[in-house]
C-alpha atoms as a PDB file:
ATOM      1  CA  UNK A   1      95.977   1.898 -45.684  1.00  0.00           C
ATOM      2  CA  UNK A   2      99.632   2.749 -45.668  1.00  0.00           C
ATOM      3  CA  UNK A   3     101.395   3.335 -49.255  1.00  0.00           C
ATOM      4  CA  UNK A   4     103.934   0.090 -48.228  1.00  0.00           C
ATOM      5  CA  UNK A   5     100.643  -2.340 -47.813  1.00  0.00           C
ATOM      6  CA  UNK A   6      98.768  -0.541 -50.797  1.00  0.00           C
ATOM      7  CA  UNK A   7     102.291  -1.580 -53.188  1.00  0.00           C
ATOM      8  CA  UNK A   8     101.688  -4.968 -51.898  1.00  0.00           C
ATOM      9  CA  UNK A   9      98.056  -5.284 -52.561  1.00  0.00           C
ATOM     10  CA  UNK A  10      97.891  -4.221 -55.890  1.00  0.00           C
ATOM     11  CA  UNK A  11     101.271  -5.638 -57.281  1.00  0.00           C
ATOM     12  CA  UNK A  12      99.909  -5.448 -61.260  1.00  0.00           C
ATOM     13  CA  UNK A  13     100.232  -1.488 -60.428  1.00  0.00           C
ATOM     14  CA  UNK A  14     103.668   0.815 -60.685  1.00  0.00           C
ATOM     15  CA  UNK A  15     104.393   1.711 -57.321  1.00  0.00           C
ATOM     16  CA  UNK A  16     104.525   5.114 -58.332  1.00  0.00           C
ATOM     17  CA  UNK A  17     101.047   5.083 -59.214  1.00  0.00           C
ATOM     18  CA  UNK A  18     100.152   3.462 -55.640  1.00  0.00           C
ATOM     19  CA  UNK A  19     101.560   6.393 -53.897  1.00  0.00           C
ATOM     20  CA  UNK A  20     100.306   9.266 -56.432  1.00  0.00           C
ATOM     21  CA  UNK A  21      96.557   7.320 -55.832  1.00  0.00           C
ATOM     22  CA  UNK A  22      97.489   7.873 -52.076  1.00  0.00           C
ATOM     23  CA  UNK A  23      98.427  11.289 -52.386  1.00  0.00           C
ATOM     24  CA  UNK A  24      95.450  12.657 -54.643  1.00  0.00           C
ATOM     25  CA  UNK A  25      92.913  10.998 -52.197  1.00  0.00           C
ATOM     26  CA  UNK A  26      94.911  12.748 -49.147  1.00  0.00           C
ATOM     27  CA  UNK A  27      94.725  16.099 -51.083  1.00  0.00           C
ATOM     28  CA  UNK A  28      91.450  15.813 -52.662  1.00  0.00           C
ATOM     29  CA  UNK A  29      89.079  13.184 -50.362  1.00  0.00           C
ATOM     30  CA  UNK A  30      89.781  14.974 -47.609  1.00  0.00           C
ATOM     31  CA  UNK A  31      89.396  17.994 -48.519  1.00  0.00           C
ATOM     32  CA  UNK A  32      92.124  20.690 -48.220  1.00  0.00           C
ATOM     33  CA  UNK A  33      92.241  20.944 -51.860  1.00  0.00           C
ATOM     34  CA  UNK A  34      88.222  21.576 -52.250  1.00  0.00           C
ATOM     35  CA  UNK A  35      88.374  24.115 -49.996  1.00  0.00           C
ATOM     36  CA  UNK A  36      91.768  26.190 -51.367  1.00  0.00           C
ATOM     37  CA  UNK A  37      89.596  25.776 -54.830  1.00  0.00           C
ATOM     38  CA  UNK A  38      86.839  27.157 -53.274  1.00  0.00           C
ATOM     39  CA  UNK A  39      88.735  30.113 -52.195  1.00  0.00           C
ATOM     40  CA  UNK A  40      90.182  31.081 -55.595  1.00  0.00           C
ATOM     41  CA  UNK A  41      86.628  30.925 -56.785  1.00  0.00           C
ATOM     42  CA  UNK A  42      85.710  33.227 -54.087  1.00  0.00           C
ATOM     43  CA  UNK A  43      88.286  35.611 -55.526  1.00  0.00           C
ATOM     44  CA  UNK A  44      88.085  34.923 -59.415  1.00  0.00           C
ATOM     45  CA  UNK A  45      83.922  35.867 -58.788  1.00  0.00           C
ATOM     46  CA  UNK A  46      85.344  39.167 -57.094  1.00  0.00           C
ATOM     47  CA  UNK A  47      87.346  40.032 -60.127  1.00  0.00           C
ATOM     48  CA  UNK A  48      85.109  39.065 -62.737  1.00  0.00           C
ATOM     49  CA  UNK A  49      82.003  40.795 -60.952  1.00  0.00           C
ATOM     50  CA  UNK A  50      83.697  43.944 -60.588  1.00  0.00           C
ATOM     51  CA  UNK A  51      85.571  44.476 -64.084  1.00  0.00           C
ATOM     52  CA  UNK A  52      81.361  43.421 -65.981  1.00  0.00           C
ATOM     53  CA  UNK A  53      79.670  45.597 -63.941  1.00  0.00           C
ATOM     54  CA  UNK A  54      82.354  48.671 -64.946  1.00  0.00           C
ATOM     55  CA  UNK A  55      80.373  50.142 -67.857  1.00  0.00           C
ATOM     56  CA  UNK A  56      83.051  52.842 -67.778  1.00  0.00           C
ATOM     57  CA  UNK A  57      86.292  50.576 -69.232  1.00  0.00           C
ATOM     58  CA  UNK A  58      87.193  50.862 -72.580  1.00  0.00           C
ATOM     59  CA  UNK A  59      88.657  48.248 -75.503  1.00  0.00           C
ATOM     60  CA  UNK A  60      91.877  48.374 -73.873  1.00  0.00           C
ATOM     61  CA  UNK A  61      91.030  48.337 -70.137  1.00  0.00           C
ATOM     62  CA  UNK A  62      88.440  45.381 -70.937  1.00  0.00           C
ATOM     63  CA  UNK A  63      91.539  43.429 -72.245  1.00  0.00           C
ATOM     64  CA  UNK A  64      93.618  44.744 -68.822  1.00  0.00           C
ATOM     65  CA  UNK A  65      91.207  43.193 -67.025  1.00  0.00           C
ATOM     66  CA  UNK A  66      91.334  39.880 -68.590  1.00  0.00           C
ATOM     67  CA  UNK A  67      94.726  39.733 -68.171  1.00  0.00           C
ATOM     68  CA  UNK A  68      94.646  40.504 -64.609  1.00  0.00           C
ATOM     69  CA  UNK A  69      92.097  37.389 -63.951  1.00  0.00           C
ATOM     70  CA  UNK A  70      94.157  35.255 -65.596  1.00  0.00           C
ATOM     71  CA  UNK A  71      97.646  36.427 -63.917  1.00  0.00           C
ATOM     72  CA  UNK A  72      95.465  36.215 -60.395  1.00  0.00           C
ATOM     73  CA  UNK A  73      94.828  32.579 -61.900  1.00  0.00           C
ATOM     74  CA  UNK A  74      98.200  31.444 -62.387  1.00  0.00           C
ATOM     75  CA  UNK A  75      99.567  32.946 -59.608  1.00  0.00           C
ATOM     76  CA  UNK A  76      97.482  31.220 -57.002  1.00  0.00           C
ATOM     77  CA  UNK A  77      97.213  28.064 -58.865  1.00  0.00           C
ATOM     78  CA  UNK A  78     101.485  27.885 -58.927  1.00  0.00           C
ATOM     79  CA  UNK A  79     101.329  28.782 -55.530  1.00  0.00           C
ATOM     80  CA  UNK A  80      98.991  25.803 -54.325  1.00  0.00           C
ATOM     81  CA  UNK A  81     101.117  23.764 -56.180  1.00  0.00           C
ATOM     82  CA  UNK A  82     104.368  25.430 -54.413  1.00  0.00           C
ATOM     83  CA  UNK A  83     103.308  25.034 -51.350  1.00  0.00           C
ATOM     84  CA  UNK A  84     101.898  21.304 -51.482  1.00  0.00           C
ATOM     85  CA  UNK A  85     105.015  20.330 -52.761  1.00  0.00           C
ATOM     86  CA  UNK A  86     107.103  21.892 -50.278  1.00  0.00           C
ATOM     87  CA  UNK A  87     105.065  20.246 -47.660  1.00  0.00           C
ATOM     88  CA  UNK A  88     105.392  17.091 -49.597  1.00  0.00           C
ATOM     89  CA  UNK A  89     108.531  15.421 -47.854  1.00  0.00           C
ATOM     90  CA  UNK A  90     109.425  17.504 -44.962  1.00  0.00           C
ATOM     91  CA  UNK A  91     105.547  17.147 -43.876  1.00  0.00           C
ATOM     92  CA  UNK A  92     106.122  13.574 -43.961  1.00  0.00           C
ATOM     93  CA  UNK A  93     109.242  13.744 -42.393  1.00  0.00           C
ATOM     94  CA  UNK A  94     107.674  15.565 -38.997  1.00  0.00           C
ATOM     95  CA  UNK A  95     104.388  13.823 -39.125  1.00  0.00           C
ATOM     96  CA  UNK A  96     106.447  10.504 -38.332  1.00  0.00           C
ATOM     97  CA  UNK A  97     105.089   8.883 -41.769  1.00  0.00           C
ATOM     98  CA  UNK A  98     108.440   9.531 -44.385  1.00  0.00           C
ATOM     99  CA  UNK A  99     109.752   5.690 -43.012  1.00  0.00           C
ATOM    100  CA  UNK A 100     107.020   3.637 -44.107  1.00  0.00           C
ATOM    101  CA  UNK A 101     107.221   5.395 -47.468  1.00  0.00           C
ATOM    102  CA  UNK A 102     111.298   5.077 -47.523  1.00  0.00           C
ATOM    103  CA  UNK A 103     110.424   1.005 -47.034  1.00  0.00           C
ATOM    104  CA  UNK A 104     107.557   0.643 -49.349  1.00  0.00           C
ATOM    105  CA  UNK A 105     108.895  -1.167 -52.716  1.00  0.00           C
ATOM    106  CA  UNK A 106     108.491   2.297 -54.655  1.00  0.00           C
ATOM    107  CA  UNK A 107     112.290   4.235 -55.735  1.00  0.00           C
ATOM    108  CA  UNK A 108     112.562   7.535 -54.153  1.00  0.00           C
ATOM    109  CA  UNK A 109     112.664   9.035 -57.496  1.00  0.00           C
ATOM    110  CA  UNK A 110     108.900   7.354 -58.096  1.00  0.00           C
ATOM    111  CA  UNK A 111     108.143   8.641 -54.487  1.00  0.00           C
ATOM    112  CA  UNK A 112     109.289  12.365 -55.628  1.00  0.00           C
ATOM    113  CA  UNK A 113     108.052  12.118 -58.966  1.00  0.00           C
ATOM    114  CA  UNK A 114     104.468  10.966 -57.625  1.00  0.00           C
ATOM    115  CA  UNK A 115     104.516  13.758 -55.068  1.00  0.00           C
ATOM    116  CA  UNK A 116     105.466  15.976 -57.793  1.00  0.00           C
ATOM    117  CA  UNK A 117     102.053  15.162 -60.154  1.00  0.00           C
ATOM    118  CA  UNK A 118     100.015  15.552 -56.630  1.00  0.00           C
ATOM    119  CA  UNK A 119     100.950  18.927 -56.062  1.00  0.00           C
ATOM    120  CA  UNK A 120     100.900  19.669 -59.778  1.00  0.00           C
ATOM    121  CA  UNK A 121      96.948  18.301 -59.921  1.00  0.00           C
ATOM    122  CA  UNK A 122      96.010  21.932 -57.642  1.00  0.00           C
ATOM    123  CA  UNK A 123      97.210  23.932 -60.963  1.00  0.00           C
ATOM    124  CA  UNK A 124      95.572  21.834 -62.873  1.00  0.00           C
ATOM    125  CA  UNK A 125      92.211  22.564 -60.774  1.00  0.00           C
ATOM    126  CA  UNK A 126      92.853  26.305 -60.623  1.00  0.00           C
ATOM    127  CA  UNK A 127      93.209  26.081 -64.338  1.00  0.00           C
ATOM    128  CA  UNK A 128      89.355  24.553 -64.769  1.00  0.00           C
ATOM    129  CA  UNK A 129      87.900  26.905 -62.318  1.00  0.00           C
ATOM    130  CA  UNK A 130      89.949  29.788 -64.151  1.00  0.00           C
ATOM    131  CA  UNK A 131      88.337  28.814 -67.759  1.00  0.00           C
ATOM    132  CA  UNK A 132      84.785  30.061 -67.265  1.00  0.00           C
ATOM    133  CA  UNK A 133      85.816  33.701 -65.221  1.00  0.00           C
ATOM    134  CA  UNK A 134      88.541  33.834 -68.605  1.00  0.00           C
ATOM    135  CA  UNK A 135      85.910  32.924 -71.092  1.00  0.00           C
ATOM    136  CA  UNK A 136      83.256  35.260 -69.487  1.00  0.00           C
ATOM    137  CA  UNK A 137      85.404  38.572 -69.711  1.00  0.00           C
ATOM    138  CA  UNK A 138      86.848  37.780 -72.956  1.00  0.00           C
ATOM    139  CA  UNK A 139      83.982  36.299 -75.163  1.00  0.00           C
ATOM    140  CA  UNK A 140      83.264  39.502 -76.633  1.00  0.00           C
ATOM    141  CA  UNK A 141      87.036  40.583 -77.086  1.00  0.00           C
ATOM    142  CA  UNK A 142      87.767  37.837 -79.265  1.00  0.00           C
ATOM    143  CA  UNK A 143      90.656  36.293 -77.272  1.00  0.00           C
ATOM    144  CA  UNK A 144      88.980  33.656 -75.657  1.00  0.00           C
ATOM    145  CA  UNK A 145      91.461  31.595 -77.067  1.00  0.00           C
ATOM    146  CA  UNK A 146      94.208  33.473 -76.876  1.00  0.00           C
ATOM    147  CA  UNK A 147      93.733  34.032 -72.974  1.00  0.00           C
ATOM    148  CA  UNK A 148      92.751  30.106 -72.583  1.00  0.00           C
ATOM    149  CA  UNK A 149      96.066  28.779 -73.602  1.00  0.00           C
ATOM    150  CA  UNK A 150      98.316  31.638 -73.170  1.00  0.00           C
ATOM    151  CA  UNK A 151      97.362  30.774 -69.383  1.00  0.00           C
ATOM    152  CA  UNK A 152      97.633  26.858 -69.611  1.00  0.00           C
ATOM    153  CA  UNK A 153     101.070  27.144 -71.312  1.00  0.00           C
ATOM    154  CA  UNK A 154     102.408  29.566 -68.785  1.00  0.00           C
ATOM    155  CA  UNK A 155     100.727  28.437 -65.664  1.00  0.00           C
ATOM    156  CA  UNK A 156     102.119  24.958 -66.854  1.00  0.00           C
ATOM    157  CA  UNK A 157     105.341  26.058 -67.207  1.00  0.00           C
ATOM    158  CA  UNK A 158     105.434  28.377 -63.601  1.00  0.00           C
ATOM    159  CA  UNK A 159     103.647  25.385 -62.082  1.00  0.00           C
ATOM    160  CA  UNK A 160     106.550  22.996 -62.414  1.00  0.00           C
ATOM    161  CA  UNK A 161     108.937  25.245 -62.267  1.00  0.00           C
ATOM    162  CA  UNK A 162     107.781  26.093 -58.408  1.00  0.00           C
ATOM    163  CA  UNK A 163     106.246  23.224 -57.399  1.00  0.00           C
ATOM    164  CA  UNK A 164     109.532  21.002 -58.546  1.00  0.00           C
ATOM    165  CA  UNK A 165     111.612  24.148 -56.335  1.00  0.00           C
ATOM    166  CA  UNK A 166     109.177  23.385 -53.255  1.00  0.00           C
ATOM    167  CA  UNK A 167     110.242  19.907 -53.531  1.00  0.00           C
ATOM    168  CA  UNK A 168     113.534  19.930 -53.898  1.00  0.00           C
ATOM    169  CA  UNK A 169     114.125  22.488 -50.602  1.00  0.00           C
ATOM    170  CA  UNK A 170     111.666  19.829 -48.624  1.00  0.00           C
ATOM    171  CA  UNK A 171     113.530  16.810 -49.767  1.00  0.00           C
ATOM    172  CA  UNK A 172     116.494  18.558 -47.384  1.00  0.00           C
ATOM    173  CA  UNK A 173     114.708  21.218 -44.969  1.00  0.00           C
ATOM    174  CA  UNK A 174     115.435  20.508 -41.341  1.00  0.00           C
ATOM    175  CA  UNK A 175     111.485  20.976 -40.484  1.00  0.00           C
ATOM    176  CA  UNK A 176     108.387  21.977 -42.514  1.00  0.00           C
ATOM    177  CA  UNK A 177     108.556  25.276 -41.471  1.00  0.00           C
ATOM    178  CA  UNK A 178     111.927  25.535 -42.748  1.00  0.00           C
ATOM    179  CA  UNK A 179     110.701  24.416 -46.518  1.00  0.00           C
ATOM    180  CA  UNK A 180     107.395  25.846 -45.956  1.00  0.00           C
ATOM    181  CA  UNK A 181     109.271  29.845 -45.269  1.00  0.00           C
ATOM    182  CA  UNK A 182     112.167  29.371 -47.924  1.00  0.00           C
ATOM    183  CA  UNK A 183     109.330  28.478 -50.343  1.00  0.00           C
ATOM    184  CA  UNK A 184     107.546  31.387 -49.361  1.00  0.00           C
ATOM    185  CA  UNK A 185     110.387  33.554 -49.413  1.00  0.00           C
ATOM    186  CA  UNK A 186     111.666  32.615 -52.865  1.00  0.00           C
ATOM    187  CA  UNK A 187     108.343  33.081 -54.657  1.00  0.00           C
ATOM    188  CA  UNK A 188     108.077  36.748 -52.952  1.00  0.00           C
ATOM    189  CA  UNK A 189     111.569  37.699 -54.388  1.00  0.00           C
ATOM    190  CA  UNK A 190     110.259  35.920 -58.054  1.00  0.00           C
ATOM    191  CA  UNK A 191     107.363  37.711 -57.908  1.00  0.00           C
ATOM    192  CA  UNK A 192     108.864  41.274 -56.208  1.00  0.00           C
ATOM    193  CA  UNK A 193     110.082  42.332 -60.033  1.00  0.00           C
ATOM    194  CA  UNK A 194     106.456  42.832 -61.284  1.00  0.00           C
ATOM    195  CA  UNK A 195     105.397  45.138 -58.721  1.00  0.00           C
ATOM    196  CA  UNK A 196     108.217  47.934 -59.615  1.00  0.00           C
ATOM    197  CA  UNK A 197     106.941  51.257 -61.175  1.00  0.00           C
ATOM    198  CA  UNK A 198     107.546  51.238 -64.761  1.00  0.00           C
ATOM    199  CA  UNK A 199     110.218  53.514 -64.881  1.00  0.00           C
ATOM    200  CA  UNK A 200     112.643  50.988 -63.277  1.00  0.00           C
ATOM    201  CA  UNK A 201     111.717  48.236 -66.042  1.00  0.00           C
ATOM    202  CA  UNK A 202     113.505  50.066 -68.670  1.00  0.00           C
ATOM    203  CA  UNK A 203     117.279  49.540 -69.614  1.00  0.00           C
ATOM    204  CA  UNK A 204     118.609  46.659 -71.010  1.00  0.00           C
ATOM    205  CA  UNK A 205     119.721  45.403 -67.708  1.00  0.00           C
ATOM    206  CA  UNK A 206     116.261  45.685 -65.906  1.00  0.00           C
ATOM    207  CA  UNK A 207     115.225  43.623 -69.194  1.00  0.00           C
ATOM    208  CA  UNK A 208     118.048  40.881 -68.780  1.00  0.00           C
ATOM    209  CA  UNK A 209     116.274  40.734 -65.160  1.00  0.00           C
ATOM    210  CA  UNK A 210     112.946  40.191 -66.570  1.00  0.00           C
ATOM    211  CA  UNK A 211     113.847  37.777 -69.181  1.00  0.00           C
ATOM    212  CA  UNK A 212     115.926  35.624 -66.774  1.00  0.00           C
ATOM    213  CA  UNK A 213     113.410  35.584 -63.951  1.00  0.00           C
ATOM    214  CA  UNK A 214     110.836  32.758 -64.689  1.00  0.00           C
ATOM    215  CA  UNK A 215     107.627  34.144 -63.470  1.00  0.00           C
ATOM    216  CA  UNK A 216     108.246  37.779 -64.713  1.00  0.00           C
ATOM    217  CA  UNK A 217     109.364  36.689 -67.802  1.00  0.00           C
ATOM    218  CA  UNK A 218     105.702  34.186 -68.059  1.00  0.00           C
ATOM    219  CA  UNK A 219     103.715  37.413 -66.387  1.00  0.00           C
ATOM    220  CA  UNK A 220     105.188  39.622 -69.527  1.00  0.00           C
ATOM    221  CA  UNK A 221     104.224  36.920 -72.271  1.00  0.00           C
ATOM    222  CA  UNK A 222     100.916  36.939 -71.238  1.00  0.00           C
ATOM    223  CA  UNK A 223     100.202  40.212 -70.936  1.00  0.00           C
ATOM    224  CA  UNK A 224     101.518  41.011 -74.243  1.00  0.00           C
ATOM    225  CA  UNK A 225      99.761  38.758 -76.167  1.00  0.00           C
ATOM    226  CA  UNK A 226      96.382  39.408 -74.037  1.00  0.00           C
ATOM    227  CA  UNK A 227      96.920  43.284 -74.230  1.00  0.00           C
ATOM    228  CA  UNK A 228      98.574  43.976 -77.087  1.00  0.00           C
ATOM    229  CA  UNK A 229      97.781  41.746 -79.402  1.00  0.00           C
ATOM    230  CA  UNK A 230     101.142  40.158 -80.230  1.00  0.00           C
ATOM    231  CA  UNK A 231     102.062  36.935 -81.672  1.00  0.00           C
ATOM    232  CA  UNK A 232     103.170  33.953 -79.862  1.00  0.00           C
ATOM    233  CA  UNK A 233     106.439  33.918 -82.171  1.00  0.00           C
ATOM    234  CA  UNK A 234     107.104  37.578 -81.877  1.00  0.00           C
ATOM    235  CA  UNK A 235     107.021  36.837 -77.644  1.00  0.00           C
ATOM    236  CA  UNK A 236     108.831  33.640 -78.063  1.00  0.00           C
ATOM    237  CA  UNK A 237     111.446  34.802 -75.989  1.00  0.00           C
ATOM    238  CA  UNK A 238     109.570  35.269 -72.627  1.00  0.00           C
ATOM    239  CA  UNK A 239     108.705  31.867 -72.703  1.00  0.00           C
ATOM    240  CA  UNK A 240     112.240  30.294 -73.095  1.00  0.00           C
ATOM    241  CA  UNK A 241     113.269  31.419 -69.252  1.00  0.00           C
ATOM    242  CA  UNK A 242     109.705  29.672 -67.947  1.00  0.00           C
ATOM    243  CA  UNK A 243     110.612  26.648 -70.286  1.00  0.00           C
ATOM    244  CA  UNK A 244     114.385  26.425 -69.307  1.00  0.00           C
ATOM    245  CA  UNK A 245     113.252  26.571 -65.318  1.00  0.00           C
ATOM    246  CA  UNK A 246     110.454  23.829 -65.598  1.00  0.00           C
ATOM    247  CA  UNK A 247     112.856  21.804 -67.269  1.00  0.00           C
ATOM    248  CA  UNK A 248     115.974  21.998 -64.866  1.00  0.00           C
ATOM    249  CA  UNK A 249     114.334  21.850 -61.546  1.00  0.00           C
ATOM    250  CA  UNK A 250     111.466  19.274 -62.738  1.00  0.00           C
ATOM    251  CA  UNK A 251     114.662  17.280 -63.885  1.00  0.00           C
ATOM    252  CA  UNK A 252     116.739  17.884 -60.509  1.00  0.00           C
ATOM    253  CA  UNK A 253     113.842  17.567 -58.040  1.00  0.00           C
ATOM    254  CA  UNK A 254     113.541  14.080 -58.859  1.00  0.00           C
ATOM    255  CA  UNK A 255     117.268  12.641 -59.829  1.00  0.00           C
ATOM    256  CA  UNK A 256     118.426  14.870 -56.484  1.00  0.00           C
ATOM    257  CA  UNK A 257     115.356  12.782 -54.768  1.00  0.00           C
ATOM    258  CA  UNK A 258     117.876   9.486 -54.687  1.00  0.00           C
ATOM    259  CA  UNK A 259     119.774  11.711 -51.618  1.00  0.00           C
ATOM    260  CA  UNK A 260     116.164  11.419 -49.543  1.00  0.00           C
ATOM    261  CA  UNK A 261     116.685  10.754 -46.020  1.00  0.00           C
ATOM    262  CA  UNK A 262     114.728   9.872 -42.915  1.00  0.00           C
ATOM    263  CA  UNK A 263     116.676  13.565 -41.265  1.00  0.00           C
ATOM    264  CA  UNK A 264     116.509  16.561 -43.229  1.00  0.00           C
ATOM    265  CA  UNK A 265     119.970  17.752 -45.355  1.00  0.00           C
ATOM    266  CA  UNK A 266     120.891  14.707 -46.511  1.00  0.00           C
ATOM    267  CA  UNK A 267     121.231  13.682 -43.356  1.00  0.00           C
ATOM    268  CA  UNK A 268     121.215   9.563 -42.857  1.00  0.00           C
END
């Protein structure tokens, strides 16, 4: 059932909802996003088997490996979301279906904004599959809690900030390929600062860096508050870059979604 006859069906609903009902059974019913769940279940197992059956870590390396399930978490749950979103119009667009949604009685900021809580559901999935491998490794660390929401506030926060990024580059990519690689690209260079040698994080410019950088700055809160113990108002200020990005591009990926065309760059 196309999203233009499902609007018409079921008038009593906001069309908005019609076409985030369509999406979620696309996503979910047929399976893509069972199986990418699967996957990260695979690789959360991995983790957690290997850091309980180390009899060798200590206090401290026990919390490192918390921290590390729950970063693996949020990465790949902000990634799903990345990448569904990026698909999200420029998929539609080369699959020859974008025109029936353009016509259906739903705006094209309902159309973005429902595409938007679609790709935002496979955080939300990686989150619940992430909660038992978190609770395992921590329930005898006392920061089950700690871990539990550090992670949902963050992963949140990284979740919209990328997925609302993949859409806005596929609401004007030229092909799905095109959003698909400049998605890809973009979260390698976000993600590129965390890998450098510690050395090269020191300074107060390669701290500016980290601060303004989104998912460095969300990596950093969370590990600090896992590891070392801190406060959530003492690391306050890692959180404001992840809260500042969410906001902005959640906010322009769906007023910028009024410029949606059948072609790709705003093209009519």
């Amino acid at each position: 059932m196309s999203v233009h006859a499902g609007a018409r069906e079921r008038g009593g609903q906001p069309g908005w909802v019609v076409v985030l009902e369509q999406e979620l059974r696309e996503l979910w019913v047929a399976g893509r996003g069972l199986v990418l769940c699967f996957a990260l279940s695979i690789l959360l197992s991995a983790l957690a088997y290997l850091a309980a059956t180390n009899q060798a870590l200590n206090f401290l390396e026990q919390r490192e490996s918390v921290n590390l399930v729950v970063q693996v978490g949020m990465i790949v749950g902000a990634l799903l979301a990345l990448l569904a979103a990026a698909d999200a119009i420029s998929g539609e667009r080369e699959r020859g279906t974008l025109e029936s949604l353009l016509v259906a009685p739903v705006s094209r900021r309902q159309l973005a904004g429902a595409k938007l809580l679609a790709a935002l559901s496979l955080w939300l999935a990686a989150y619940v599959i992430l909660v038992p491998y978190a609770w395992f490794l921590a329930r005898d660390l006392g920061i089950v809690g700690t871990a539990l929401v550090a992670s949902f506030v963050v992963g949140t926060l990284l979740a919209c900030f990328l997925a609302s990024f993949g859409l806005l580059v596929s609401l004007f990519a030229s092909s799905n390929r095109v959003s698909l690689s400049v998605s890809l690209f973009a979260l390698l260079a976000l993600f590129a600062p965390t890998q450098l040698p510690g050395g090269a994080r020191q300074g107060w410019f390669a701290d500016l860096l980290l601060h303004v950088n989104p998912v460095t700055s969300g990596e950093r809160f969370v590990n600090r508050v896992i590891i070392s113990g801190s406060g959530w108002g003492q690391e306050f200020g890692w959180l404001v870059s992840p809260l500042v990005a969410a906001a902005l591009f959640g906010a322009g990926a769906v007023v910028l979604a009024s410029r949606l065309r059948l072609g790709g760059g705003g093209a009519g």
